[in-house]
Each structure stands twice: as C-alpha cells, then as structure tokens.
PDB file of N, CA and C in Angstrom:
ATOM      1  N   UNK A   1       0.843  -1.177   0.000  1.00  0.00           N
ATOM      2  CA  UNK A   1       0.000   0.000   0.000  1.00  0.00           C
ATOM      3  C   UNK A   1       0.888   1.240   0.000  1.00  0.00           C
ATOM      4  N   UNK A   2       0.290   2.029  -0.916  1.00  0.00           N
ATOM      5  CA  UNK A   2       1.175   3.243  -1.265  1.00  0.00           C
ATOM      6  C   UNK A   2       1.214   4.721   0.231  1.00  0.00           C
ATOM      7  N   UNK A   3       2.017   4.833   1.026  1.00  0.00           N
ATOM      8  CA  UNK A   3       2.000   5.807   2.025  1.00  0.00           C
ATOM      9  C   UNK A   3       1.590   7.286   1.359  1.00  0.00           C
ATOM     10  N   UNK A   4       0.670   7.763   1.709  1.00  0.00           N
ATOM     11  CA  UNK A   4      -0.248   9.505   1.849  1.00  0.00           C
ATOM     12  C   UNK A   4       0.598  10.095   2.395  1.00  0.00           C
ATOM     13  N   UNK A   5       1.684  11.390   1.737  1.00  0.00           N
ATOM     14  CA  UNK A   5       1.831  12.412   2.240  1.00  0.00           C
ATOM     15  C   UNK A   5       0.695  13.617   2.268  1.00  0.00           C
ATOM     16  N   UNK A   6       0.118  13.916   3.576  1.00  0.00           N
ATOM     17  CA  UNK A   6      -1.143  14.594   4.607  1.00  0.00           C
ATOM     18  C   UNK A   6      -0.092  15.343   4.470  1.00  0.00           C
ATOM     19  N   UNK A   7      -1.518  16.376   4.692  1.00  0.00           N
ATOM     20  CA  UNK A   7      -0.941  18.191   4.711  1.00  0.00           C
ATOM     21  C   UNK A   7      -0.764  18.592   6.222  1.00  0.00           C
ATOM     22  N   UNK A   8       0.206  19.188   7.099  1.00  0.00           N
ATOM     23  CA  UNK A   8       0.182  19.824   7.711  1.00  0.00           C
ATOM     24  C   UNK A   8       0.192  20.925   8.177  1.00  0.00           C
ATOM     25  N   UNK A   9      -0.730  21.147   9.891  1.00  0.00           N
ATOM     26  CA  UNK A   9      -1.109  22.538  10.433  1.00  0.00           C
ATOM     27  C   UNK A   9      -0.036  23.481  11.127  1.00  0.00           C
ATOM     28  N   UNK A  10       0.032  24.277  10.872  1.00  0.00           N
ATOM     29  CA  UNK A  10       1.499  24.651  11.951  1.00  0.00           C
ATOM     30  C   UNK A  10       0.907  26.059  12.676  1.00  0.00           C
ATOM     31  N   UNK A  11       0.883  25.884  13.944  1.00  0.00           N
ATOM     32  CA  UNK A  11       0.656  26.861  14.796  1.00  0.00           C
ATOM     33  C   UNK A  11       1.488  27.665  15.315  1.00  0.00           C
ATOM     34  N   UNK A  12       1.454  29.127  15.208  1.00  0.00           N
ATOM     35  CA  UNK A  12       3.184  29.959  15.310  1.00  0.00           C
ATOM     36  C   UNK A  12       2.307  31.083  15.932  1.00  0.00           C
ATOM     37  N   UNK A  13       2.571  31.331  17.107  1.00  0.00           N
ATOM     38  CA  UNK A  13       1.991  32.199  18.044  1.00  0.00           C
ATOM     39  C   UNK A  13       2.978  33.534  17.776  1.00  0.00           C
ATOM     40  N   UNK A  14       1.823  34.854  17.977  1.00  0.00           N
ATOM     41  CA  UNK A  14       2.788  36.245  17.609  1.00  0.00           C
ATOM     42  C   UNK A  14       2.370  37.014  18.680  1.00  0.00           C
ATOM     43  N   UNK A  15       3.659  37.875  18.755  1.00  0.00           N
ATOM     44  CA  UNK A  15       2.745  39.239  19.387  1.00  0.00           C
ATOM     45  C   UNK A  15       3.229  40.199  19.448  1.00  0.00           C
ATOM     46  N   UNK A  16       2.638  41.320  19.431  1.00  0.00           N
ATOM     47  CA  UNK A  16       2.681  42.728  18.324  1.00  0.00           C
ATOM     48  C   UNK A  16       3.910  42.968  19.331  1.00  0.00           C
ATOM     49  N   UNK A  17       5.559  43.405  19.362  1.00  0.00           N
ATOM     50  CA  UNK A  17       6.410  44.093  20.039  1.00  0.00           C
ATOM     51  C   UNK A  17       6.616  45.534  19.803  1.00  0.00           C
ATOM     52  N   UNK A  18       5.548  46.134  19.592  1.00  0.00           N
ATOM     53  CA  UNK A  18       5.952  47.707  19.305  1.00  0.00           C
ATOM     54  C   UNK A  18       6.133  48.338  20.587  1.00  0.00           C
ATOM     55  N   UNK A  19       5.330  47.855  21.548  1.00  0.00           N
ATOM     56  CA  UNK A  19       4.957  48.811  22.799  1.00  0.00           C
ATOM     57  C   UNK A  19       6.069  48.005  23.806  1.00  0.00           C
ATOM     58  N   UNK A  20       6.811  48.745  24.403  1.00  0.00           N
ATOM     59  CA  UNK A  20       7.813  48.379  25.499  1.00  0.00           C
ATOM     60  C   UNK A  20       7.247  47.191  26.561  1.00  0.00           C
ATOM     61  N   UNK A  21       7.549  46.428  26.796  1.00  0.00           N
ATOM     62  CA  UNK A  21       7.357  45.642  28.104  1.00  0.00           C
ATOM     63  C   UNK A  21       5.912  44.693  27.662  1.00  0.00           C
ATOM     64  N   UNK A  22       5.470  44.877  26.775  1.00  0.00           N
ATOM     65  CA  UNK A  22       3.869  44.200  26.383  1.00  0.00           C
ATOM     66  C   UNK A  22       4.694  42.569  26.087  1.00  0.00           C
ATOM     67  N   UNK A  23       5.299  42.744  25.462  1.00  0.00           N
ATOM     68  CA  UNK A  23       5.708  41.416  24.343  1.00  0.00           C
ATOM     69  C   UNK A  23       6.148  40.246  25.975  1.00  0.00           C
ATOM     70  N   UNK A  24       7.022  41.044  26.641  1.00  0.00           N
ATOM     71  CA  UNK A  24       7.465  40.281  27.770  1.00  0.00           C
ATOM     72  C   UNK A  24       6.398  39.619  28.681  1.00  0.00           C
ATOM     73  N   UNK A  25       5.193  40.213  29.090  1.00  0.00           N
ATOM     74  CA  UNK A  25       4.285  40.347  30.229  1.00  0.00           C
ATOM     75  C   UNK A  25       3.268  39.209  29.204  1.00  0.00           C
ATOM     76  N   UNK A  26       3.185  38.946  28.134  1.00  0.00           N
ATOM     77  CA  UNK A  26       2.350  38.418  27.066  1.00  0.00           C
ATOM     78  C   UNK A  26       2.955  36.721  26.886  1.00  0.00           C
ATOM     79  N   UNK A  27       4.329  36.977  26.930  1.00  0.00           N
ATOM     80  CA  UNK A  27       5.039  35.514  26.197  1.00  0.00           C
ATOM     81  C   UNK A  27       4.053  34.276  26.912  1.00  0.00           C
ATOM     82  N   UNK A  28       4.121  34.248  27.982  1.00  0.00           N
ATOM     83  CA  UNK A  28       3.728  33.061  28.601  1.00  0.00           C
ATOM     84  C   UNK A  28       1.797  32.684  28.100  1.00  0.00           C
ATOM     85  N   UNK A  29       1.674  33.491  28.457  1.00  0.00           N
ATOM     86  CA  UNK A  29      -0.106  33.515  27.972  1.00  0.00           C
ATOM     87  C   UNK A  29      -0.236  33.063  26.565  1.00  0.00           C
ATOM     88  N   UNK A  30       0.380  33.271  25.670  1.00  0.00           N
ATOM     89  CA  UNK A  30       0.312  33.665  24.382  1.00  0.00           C
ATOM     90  C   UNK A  30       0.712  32.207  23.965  1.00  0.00           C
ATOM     91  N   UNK A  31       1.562  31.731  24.114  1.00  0.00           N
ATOM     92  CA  UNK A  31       2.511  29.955  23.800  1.00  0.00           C
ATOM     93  C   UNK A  31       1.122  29.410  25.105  1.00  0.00           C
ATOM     94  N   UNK A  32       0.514  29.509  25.707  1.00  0.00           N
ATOM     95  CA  UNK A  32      -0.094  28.378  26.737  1.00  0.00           C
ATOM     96  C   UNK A  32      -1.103  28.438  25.348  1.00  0.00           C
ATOM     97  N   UNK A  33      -1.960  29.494  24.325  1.00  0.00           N
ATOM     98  CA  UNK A  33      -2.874  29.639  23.844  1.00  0.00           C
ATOM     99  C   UNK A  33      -2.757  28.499  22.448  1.00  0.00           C
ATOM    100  N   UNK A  34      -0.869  29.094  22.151  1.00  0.00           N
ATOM    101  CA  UNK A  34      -0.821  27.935  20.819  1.00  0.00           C
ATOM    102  C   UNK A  34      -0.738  26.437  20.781  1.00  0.00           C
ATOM    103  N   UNK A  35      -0.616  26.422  22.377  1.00  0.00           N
ATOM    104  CA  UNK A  35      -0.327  25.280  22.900  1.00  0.00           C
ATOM    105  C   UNK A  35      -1.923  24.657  22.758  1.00  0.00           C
ATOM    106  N   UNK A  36      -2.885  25.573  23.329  1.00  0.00           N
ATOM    107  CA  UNK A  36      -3.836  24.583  23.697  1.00  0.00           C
ATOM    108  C   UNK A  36      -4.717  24.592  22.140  1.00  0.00           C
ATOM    109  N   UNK A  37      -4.214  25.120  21.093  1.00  0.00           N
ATOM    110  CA  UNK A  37      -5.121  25.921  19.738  1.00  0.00           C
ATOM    111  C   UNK A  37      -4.735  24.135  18.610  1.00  0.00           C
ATOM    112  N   UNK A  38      -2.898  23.983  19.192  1.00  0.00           N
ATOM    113  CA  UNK A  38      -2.588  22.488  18.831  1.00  0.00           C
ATOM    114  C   UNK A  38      -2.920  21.309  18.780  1.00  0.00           C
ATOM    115  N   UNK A  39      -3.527  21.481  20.599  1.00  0.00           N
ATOM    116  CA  UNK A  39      -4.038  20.632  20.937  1.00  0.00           C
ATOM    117  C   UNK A  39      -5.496  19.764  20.374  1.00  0.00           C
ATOM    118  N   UNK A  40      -6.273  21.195  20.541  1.00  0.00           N
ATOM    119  CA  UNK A  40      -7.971  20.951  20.548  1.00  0.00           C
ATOM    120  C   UNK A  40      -7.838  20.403  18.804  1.00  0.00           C
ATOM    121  N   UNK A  41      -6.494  21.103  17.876  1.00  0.00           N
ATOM    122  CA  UNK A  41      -7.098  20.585  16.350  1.00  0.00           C
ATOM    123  C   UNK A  41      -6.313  19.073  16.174  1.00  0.00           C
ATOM    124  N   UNK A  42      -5.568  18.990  17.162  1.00  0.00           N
ATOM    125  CA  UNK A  42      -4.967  17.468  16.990  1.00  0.00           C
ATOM    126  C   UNK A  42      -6.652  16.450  17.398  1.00  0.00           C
ATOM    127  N   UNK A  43      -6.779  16.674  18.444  1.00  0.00           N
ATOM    128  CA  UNK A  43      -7.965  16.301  18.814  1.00  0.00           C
ATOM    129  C   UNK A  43      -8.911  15.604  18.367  1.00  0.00           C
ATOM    130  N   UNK A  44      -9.660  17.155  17.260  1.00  0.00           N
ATOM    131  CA  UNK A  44     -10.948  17.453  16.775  1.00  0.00           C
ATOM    132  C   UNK A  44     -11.103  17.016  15.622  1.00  0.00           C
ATOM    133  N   UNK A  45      -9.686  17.652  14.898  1.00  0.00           N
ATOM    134  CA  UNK A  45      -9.802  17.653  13.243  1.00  0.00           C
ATOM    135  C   UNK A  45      -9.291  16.289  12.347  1.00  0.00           C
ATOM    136  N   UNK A  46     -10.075  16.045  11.726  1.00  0.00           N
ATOM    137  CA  UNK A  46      -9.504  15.085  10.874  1.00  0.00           C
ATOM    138  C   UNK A  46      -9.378  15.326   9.399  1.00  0.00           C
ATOM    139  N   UNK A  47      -8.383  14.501   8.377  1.00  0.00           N
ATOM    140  CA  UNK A  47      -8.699  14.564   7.229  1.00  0.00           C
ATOM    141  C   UNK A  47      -9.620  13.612   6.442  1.00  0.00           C
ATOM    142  N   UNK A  48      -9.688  14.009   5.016  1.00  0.00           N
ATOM    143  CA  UNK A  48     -10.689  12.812   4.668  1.00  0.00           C
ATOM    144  C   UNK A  48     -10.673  11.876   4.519  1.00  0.00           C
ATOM    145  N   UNK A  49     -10.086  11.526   4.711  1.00  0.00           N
ATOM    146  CA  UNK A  49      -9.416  10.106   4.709  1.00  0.00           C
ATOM    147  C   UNK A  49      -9.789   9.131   6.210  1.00  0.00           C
ATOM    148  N   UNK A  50     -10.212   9.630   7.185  1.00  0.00           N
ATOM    149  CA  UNK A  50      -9.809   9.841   8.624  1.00  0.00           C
ATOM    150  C   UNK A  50      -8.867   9.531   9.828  1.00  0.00           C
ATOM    151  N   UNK A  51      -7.383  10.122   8.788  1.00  0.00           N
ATOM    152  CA  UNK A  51      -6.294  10.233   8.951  1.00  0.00           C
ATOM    153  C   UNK A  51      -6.582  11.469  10.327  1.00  0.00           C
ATOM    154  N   UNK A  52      -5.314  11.387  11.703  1.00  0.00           N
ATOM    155  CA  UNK A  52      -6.038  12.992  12.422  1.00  0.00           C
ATOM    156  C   UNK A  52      -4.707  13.870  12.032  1.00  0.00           C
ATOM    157  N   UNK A  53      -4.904  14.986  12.075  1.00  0.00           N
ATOM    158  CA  UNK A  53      -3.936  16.260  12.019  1.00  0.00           C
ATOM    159  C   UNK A  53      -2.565  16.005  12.818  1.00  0.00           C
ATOM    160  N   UNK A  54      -1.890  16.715  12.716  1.00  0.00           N
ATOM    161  CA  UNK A  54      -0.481  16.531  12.981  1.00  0.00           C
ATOM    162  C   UNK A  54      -0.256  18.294  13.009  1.00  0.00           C
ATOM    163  N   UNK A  55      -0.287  18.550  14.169  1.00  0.00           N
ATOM    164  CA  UNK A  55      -0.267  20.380  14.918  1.00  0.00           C
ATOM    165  C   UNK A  55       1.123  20.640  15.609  1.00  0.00           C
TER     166      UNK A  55
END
C-alpha cells in the first residue's frame, strides 16, 4: 500500500512588540494559547481520509 503524504497545520503564536514591556508580560499567555489551539485541532480535526492532524 502506497503511504499519503497529509498536509500539515502549523501553529506559530505572535505578538505585536511595538509597545515596550507588552511582548514580555504576554510571552507566557500567548505559547499556553498555541499550545492549547494544537491541541484541541490534533484532537478534533480530521482529514478525509480519517487520517487525524499533525499540529
């Protein structure tokens, strides 16, 4: 049987550094969010095949 190269999701968390001290006070919150955004589509999502995602 021939192996399916599946498309993958890639989750890359940002945040705006214009304003002094924001980017710092943000990091942690911001990676817990891509963390859990990975999670729920590893989870949830499937392809059609019903192969699941790879986040």
């Amino acid at each position: 049987m021939k192996k399916i190269s599946l498309p993958k999701i890639g989750i890359r968390p940002v945040i705006d550094g214009r304003r002094m001290g924001v980017r710092e006070s943000l990091e942690a919150q911001t990676m817990n969010m891509a963390k859990a955004t990975a999670a729920l589509i590893s989870e949830k999502l499937r392809h059609a095949c019903g192969a699941g995602w790879s986040a």
